[in-house]
Each structure stands twice: as C-alpha cells, then as structure tokens.
C-alpha atoms as a PDB file:
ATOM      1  CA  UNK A   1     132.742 -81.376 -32.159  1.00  0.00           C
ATOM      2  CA  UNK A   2     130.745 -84.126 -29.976  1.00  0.00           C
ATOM      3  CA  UNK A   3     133.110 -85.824 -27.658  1.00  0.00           C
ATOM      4  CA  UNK A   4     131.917 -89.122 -26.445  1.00  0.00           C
ATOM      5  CA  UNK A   5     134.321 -91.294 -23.785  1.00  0.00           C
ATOM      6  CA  UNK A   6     132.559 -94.862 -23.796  1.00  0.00           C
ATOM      7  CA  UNK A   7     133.032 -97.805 -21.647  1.00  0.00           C
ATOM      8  CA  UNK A   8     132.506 -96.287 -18.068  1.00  0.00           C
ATOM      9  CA  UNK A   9     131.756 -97.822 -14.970  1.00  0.00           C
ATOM     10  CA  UNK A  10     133.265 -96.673 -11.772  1.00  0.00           C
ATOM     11  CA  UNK A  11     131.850 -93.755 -10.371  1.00  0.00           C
ATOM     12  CA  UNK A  12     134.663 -91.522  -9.043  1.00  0.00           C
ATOM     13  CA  UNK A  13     136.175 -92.108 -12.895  1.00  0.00           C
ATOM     14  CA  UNK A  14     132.869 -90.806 -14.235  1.00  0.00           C
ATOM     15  CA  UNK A  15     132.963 -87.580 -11.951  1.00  0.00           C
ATOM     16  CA  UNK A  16     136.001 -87.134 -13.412  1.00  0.00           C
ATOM     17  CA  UNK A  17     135.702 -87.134 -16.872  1.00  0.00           C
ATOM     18  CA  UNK A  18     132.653 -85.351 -16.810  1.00  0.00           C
ATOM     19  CA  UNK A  19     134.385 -82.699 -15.202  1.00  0.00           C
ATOM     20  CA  UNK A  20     136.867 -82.602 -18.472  1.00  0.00           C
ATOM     21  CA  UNK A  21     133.238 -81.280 -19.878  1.00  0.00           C
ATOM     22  CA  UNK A  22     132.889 -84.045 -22.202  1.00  0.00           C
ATOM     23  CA  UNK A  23     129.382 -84.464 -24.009  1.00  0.00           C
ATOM     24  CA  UNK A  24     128.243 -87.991 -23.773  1.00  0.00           C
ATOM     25  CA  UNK A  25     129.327 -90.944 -21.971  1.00  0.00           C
ATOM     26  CA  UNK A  26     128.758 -94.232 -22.765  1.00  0.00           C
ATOM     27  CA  UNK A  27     127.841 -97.295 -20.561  1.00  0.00           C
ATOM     28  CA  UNK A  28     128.428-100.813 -22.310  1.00  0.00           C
ATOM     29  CA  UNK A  29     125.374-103.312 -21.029  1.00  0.00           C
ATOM     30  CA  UNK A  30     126.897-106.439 -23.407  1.00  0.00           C
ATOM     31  CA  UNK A  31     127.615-108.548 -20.736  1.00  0.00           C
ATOM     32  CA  UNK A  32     130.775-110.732 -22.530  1.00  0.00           C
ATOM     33  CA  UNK A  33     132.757-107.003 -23.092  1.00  0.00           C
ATOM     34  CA  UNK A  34     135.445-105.772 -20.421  1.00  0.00           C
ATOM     35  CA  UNK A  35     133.046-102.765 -19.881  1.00  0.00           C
ATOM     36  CA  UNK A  36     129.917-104.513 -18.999  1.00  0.00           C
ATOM     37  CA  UNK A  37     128.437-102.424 -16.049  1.00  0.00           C
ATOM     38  CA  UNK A  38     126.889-104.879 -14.291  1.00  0.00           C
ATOM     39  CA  UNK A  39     125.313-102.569 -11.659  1.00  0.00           C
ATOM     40  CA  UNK A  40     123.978 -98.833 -11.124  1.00  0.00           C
ATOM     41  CA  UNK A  41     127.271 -96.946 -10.485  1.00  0.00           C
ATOM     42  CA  UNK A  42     127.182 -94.640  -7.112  1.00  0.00           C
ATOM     43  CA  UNK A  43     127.802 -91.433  -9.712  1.00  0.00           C
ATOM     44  CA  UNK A  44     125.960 -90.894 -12.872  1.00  0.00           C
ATOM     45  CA  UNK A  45     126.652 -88.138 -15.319  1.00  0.00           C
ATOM     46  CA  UNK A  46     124.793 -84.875 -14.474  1.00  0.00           C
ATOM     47  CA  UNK A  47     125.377 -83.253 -17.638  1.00  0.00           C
ATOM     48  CA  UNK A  48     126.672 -85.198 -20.130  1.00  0.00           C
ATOM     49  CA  UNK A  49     124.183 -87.360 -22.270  1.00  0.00           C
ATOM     50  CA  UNK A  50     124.010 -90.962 -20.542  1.00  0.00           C
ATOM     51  CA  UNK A  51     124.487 -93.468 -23.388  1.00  0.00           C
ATOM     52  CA  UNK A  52     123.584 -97.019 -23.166  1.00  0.00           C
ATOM     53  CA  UNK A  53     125.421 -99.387 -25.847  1.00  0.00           C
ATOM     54  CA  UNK A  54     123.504-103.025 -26.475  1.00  0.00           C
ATOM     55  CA  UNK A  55     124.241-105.885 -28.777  1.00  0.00           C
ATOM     56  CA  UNK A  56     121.451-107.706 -30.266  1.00  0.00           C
ATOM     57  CA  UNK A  57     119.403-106.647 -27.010  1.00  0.00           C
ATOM     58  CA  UNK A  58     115.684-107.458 -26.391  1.00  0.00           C
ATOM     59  CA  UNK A  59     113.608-103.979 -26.615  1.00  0.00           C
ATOM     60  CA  UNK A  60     112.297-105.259 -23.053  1.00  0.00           C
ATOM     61  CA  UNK A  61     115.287-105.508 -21.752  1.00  0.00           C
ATOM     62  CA  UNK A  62     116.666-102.387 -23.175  1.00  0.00           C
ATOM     63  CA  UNK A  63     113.586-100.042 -21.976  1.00  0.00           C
ATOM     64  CA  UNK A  64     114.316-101.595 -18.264  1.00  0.00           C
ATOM     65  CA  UNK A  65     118.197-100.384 -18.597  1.00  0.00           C
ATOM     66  CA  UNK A  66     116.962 -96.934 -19.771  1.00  0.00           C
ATOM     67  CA  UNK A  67     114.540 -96.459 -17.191  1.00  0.00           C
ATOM     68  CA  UNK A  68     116.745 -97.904 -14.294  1.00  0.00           C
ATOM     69  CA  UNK A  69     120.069 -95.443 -16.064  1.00  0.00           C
ATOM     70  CA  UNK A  70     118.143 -93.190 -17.130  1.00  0.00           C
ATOM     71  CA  UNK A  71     119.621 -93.035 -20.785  1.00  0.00           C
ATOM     72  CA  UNK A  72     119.243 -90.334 -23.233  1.00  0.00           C
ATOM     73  CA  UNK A  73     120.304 -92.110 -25.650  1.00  0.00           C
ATOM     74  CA  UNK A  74     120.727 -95.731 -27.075  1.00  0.00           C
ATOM     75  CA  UNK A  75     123.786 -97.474 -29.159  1.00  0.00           C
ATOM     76  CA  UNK A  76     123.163-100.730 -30.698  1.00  0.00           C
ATOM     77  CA  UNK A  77     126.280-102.407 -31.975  1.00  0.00           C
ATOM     78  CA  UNK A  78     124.752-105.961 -33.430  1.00  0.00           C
ATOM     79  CA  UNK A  79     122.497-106.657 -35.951  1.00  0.00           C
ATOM     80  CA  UNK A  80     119.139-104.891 -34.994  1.00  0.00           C
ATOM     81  CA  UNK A  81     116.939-104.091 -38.214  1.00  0.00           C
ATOM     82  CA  UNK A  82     116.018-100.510 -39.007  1.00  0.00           C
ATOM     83  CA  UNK A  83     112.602-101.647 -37.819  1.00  0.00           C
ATOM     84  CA  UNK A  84     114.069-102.403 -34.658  1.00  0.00           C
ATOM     85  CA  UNK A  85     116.077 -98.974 -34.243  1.00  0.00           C
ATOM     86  CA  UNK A  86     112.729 -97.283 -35.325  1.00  0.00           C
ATOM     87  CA  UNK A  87     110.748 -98.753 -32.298  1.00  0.00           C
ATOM     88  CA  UNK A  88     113.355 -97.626 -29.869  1.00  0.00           C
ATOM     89  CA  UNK A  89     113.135 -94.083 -31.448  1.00  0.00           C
ATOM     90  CA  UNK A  90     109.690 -94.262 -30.764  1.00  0.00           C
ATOM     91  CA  UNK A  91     109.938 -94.587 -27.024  1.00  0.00           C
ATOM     92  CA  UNK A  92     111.435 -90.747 -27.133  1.00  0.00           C
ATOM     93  CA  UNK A  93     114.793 -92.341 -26.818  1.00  0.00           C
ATOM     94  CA  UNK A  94     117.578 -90.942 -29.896  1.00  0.00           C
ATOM     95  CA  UNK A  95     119.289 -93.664 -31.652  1.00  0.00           C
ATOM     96  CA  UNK A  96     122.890 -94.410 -32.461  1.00  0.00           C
ATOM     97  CA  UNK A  97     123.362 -97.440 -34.886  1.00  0.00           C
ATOM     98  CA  UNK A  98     127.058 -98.654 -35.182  1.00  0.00           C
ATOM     99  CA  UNK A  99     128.083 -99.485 -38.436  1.00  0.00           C
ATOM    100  CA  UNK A 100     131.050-102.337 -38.774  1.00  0.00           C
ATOM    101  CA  UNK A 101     133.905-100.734 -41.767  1.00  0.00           C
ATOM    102  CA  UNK A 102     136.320-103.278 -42.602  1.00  0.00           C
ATOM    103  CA  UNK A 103     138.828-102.743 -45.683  1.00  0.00           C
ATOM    104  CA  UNK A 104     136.077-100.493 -47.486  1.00  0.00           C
ATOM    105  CA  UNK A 105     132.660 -98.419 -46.962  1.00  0.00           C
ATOM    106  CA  UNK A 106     129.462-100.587 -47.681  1.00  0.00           C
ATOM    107  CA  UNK A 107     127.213 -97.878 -48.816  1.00  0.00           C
ATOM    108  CA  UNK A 108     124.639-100.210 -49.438  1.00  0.00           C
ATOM    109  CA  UNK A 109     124.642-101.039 -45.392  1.00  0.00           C
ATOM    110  CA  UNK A 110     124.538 -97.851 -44.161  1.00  0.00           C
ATOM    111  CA  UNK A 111     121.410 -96.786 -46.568  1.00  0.00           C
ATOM    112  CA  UNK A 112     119.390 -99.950 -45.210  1.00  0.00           C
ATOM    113  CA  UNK A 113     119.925 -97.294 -41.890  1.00  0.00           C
ATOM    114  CA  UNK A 114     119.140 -93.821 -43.702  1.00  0.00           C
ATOM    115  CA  UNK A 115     115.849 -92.571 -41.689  1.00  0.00           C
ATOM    116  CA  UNK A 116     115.479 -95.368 -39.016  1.00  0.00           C
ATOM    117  CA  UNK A 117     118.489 -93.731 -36.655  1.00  0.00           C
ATOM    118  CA  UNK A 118     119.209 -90.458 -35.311  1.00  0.00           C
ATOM    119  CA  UNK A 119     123.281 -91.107 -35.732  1.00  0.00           C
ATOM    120  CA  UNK A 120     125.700 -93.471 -37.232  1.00  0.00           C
ATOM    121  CA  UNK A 121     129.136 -94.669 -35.502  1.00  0.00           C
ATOM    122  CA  UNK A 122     131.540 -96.133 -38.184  1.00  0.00           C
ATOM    123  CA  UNK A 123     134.229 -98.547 -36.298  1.00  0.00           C
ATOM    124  CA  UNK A 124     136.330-101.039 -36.893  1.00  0.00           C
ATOM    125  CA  UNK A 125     134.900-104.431 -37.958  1.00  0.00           C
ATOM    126  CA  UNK A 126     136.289-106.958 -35.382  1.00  0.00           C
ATOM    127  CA  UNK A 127     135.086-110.325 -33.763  1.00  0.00           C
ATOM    128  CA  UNK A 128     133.777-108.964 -31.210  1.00  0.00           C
ATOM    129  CA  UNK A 129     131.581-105.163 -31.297  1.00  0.00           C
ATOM    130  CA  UNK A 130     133.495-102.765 -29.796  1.00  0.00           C
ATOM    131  CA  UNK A 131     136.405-101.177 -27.705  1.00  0.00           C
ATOM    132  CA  UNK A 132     139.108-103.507 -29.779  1.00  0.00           C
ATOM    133  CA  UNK A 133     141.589-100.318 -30.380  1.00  0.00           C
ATOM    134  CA  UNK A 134     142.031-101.074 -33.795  1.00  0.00           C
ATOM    135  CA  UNK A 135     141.724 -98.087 -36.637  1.00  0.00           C
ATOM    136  CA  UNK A 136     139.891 -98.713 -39.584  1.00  0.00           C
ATOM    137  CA  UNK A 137     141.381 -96.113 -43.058  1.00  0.00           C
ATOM    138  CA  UNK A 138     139.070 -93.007 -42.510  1.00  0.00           C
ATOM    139  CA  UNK A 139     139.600 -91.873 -46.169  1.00  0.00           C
ATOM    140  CA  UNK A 140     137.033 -95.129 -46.821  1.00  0.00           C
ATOM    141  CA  UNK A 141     134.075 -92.720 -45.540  1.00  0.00           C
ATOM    142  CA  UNK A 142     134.563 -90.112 -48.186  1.00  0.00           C
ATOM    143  CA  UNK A 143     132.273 -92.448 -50.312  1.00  0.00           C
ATOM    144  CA  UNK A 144     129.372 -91.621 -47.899  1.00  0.00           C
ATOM    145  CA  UNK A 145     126.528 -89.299 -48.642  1.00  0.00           C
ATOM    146  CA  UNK A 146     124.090 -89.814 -46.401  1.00  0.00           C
ATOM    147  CA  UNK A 147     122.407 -87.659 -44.589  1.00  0.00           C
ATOM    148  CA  UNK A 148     122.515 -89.067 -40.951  1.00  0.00           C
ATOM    149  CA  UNK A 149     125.321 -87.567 -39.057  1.00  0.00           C
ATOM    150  CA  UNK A 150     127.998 -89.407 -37.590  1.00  0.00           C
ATOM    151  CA  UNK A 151     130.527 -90.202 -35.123  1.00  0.00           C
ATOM    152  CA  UNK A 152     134.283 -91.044 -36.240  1.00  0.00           C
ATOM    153  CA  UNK A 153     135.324 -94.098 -33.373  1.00  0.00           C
ATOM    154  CA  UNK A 154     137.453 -97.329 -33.998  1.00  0.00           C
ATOM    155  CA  UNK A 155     141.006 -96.965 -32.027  1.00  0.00           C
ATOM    156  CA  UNK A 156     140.979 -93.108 -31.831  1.00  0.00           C
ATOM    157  CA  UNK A 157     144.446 -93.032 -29.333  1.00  0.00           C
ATOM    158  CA  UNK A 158     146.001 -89.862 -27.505  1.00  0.00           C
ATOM    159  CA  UNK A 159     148.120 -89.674 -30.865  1.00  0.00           C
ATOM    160  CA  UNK A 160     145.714 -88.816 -32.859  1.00  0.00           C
ATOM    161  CA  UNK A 161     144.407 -85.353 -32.151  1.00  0.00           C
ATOM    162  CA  UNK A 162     145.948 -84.013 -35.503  1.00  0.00           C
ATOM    163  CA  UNK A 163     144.759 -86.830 -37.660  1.00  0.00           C
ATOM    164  CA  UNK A 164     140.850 -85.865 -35.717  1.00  0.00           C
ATOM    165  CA  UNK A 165     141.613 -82.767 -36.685  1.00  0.00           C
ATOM    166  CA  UNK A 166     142.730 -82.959 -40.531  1.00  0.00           C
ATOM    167  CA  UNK A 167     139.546 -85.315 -40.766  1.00  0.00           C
ATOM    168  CA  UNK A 168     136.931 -83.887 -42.690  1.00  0.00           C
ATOM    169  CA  UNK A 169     132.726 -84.598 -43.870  1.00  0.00           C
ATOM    170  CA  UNK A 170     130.438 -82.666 -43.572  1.00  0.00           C
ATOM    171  CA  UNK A 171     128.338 -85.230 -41.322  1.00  0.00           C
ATOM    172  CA  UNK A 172     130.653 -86.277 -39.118  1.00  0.00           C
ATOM    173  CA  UNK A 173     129.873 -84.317 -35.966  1.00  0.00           C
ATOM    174  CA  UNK A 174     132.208 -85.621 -32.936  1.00  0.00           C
ATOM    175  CA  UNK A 175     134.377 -88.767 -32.189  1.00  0.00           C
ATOM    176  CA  UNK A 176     134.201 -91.552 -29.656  1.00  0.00           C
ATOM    177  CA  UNK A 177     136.820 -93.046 -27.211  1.00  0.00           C
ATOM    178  CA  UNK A 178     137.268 -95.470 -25.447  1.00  0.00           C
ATOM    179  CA  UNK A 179     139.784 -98.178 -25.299  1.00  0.00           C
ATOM    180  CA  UNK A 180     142.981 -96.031 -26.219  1.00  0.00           C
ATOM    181  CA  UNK A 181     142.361 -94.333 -23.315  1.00  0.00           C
ATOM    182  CA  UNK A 182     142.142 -96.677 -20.633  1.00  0.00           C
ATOM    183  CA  UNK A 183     144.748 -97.811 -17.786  1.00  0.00           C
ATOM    184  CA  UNK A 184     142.211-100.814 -17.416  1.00  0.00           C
ATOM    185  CA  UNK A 185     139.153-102.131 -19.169  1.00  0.00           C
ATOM    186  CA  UNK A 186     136.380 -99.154 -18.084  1.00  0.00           C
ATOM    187  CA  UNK A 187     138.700 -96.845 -16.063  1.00  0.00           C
ATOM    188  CA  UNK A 188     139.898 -94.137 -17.931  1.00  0.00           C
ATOM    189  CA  UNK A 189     143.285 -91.538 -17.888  1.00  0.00           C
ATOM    190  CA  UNK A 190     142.176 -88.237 -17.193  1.00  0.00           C
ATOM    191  CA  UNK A 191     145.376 -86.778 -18.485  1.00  0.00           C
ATOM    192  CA  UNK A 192     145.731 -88.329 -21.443  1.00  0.00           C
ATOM    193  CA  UNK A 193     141.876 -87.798 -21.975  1.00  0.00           C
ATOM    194  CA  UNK A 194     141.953 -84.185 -20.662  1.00  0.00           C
ATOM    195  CA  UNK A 195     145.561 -83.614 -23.407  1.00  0.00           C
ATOM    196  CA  UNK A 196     143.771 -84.751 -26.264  1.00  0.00           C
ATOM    197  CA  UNK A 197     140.546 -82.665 -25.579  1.00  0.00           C
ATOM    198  CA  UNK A 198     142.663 -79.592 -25.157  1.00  0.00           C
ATOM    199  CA  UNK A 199     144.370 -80.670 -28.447  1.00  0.00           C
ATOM    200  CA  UNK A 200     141.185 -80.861 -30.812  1.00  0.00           C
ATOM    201  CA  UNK A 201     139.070 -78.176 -28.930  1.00  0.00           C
ATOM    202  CA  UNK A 202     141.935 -75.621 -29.380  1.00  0.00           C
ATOM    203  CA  UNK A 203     140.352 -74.005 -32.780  1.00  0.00           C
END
C-alpha cells in the first residue's frame, strides 16, 4: 500500500517523515490553502516521490514549480480537462487527478478521466479542494470500475487504520493524509503518523 502524507512545508518535519519511510509527499502550491509552500524548503525528500498539488494552475506555471521542486509527480485538484492532464503527462511528469465524492460516486466524472491520468484521488467534496478532514462513505466507490488506480484520501485520521484496512478494490493502491495528522496547518505528528503506519503495514 502507497502511503502519501500531503501538505508539507517545513524542512526538519519533512526529514522526519520521510524517515517513517513513507512513499510520496505532497507539497500544496494553491496559494489560498493553509499548506501553500510559498518557498523552496531547506530539505526536500530524497526518496520519497515529490508531489506537487495545483488548482486550476497555468501549465506555465506548473512546469516552473516542477523544475524549481523538482516534482515527480503532479496533483491537480480543480477543474483541469483531460486534455489538460494529458499535456502535463506529456512533459514525462505522472498525473494524479482528484476527483470531488459527495453523497454518491459520479461514474460518469471519473470516465471523462479514464486514459488522460496516471491515478485518481477520491476525497471529500468541500468548498474549498483539499485538507478539510472530512470523510466521505467509502462503500460509494464500490460502483467504480475503472481501470486507473487510485488513492483512498478525504479525512483519513489516526483512528482509522482498521477501517484502511477492512477497505477493499482492487484499484485502490495506497491512501493519502494529511490534515488528521497535523498539530498545525503543514506540520505534521510523527507519532501519530509513525502509529498508524505501523498499524496498516503490519500484514
């Protein structure tokens, strides 16, 4: 199982959970969120996948934030068109596309995205994209048969190892956290972080 920790910004926190050997780590670049990282931290994951997360971003100014971050990979969370997504992909870059799940699953959505992105993130439909700590109901995903994998996110707390692990589709591949985990907007607890890895990593 992937385990992404998004929202970072302050270097000696990103040593640190890196250490915890997480897989990806995610760097908001939407300047109205909490998270925005507003400059090149002094510490950038070594090993973990660097992943940028935009919101109805210009492909310029995305391409300057890879290059400057050096991303592997890029998350948009607003309401970029598969052609859009398909452009980035072309630059070498893999693509994340977040997908919004309110009360129920719009398959319809989510097939507009089939073949233009490399993964899918379902979370929680709020005002505003992202890091809001609210759940969405999980069982709504069972109605998807796509074939782009996907990451489970959306409010994901230290509580909820056993629900993580009772999850199951066949293309979800890892989960993403974030806000749940936090002591204050972009810093993250490595205890509670390093607890819940042990938890769904023990099988």
């Amino acid at each position: 199982m992937i385990v992404k920790v998004c929202g970072m910004r302050d270097a000696e926190n990103i040593r640190e959970v890196e250490a915890l050997g997480v897989d990806w780590m995610g760097f908001v670049f939407h300047r109205t969120s909490p998270r925005f990282v507003g400059e090149l931290p002094d510490y950038l994951p070594q090993r973990a996948k660097r992943v940028g997360v935009f919101v109805d971003e210009t492909e310029e100014q995305i391409m300057e934030t890879v290059q400057l971050f050096r991303l592997n990979m890029v998350q948009l969370h607003g309401h970029e068109t598969p052609d859009f997504c398909s452009r980035i992909r072309s630059k070498g870059l893999k693509v994340i596309k977040a997908i919004n799940v309110q009360n129920t699953f719009s398959t319809e959505e989510v097939s507009f995205y089939e073949g233009a992105c490399d993964y899918f993130l379902f979370d929680t439909k709020t005002p505003l994209p992202g890091g809001s700590g609210q759940k969405f109901d999980w069982s709504s995903l069972s109605v998807y048969r796509g074939t782009t994998p996907f990451l489970l996110s959306g409010g994901i707390s230290p509580d909820d190892a056993d629900r993580v692990e009772a999850f199951v589709h066949e293309r979800c591949i890892g989960i993403d956290l974030n806000s749940r985990f936090e002591t204050s907007p972009a810093y993250k607890d490595i205890h509670l972080l390093q607890s819940f890895i042990d938890k769904i990593k023990r099988k």
